[in-house]
Protein backbone atom coordinates (compact mmCIF):
# COMPACT_ATOMS: atom_id res chain seq x y z
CA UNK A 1 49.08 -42.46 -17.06
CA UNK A 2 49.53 -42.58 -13.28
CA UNK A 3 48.67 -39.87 -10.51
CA UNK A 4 49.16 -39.73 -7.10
CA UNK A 5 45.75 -39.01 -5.37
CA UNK A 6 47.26 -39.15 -1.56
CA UNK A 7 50.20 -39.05 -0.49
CA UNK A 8 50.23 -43.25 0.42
CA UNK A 9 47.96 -44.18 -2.61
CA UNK A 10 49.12 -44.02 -5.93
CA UNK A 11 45.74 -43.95 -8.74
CA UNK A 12 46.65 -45.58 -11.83
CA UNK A 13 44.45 -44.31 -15.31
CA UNK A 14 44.44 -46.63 -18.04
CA UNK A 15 42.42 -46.77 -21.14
CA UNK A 16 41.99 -50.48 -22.34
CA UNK A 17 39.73 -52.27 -24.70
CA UNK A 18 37.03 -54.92 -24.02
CA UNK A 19 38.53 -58.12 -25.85
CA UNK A 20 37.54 -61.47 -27.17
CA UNK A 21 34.69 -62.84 -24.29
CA UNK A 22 34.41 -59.50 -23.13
CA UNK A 23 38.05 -59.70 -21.42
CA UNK A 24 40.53 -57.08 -20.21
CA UNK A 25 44.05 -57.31 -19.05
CA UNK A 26 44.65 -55.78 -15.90
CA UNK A 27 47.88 -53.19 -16.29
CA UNK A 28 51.31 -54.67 -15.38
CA UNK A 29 51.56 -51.49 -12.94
CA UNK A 30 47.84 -52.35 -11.33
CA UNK A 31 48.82 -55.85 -10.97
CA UNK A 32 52.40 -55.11 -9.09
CA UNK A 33 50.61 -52.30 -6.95
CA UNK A 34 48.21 -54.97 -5.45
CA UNK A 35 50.50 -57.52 -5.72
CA UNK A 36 48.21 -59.80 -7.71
CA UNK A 37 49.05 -63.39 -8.62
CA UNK A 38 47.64 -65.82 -11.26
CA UNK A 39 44.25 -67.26 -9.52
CA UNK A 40 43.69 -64.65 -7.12
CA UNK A 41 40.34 -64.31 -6.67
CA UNK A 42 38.60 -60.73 -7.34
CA UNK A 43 35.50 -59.49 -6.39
CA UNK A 44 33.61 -57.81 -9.16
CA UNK A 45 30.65 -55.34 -8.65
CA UNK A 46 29.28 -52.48 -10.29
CA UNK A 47 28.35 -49.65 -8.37
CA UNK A 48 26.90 -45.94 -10.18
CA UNK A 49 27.59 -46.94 -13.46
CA UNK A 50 31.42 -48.05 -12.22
CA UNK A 51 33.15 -51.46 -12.32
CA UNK A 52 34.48 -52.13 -9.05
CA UNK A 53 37.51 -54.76 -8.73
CA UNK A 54 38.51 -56.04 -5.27
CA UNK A 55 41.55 -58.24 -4.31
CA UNK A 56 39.76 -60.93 -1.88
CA UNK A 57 41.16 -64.12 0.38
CA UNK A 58 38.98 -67.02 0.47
CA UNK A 59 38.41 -68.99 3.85
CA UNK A 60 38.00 -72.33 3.63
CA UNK A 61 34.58 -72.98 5.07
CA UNK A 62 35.85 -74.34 8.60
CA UNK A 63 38.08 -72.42 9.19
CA UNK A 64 35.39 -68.86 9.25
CA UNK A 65 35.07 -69.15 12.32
CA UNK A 66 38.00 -67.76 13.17
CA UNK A 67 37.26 -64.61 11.11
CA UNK A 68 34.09 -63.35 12.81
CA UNK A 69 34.06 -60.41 15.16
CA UNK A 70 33.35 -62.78 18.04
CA UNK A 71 36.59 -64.91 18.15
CA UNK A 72 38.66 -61.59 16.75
CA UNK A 73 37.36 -59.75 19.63
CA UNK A 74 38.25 -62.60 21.69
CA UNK A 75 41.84 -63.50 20.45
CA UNK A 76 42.33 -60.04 21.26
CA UNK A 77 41.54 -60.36 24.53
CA UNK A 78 43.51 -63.39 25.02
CA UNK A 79 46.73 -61.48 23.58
CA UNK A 80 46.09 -58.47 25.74
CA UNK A 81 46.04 -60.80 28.90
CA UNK A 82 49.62 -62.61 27.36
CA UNK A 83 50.94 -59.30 27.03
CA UNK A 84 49.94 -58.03 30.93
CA UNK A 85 51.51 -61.63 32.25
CA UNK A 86 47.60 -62.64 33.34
CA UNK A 87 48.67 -66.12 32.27
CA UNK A 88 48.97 -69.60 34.62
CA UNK A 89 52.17 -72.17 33.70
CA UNK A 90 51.27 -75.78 35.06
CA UNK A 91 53.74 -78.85 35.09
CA UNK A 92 50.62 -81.00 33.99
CA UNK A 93 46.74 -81.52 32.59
CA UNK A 94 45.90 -82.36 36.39
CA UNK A 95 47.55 -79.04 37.75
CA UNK A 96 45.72 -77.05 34.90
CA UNK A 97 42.43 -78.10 36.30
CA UNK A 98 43.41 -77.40 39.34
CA UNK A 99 43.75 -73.88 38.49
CA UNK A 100 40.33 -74.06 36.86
CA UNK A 101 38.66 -74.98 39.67
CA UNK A 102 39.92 -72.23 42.12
């Protein structure tokens, strides 16, 4: 059974039984509407008495940095200054700390 509960999000209503090592099988319909593969990784939580199921990327540890609000905040930056031609060309390392030091 399948509803739409906006008009961009579709809610999908399934009944399904707990199975063998307290499994379920998510519906083929769930699974192509998040486009879920074999060994995503899911987030499970329960919040008032619900099971919530999340979709989540994992980061490999060195590469978090990257993720946090500072360097997001700052890649911005450094797109919005691409984007407004605030950049510098140089011909070489030595005329790039040339610029620098100005």
């Amino acid at each position: 059974m399948c509803y739409m509960n906006s008009p961009k999000q579709e809610v999908i209503l399934m009944l399904k039984r707990l199975g063998k090592n307290y499994q379920i099988a998510l519906p083929k319909e769930v699974v192509k509407n998040l486009d879920l593969h074999v060994n995503d990784y899911l987030d499970i939580k329960v919040e008032e008495n619900k099971i919530i199921i999340e979709p989540q990327i994992v980061i490999p540890k060195d590469q978090a940095y990257f993720y946090t609000k500072e360097w997001q905040k700052d890649e911005a930056e450094a797109q919005e200054d691409i984007r407004k031609g605030r950049v510098t060309k140089t011909e070489d390392l030595d005329g790039l700390f040339s610029e620098l030091d100005r």
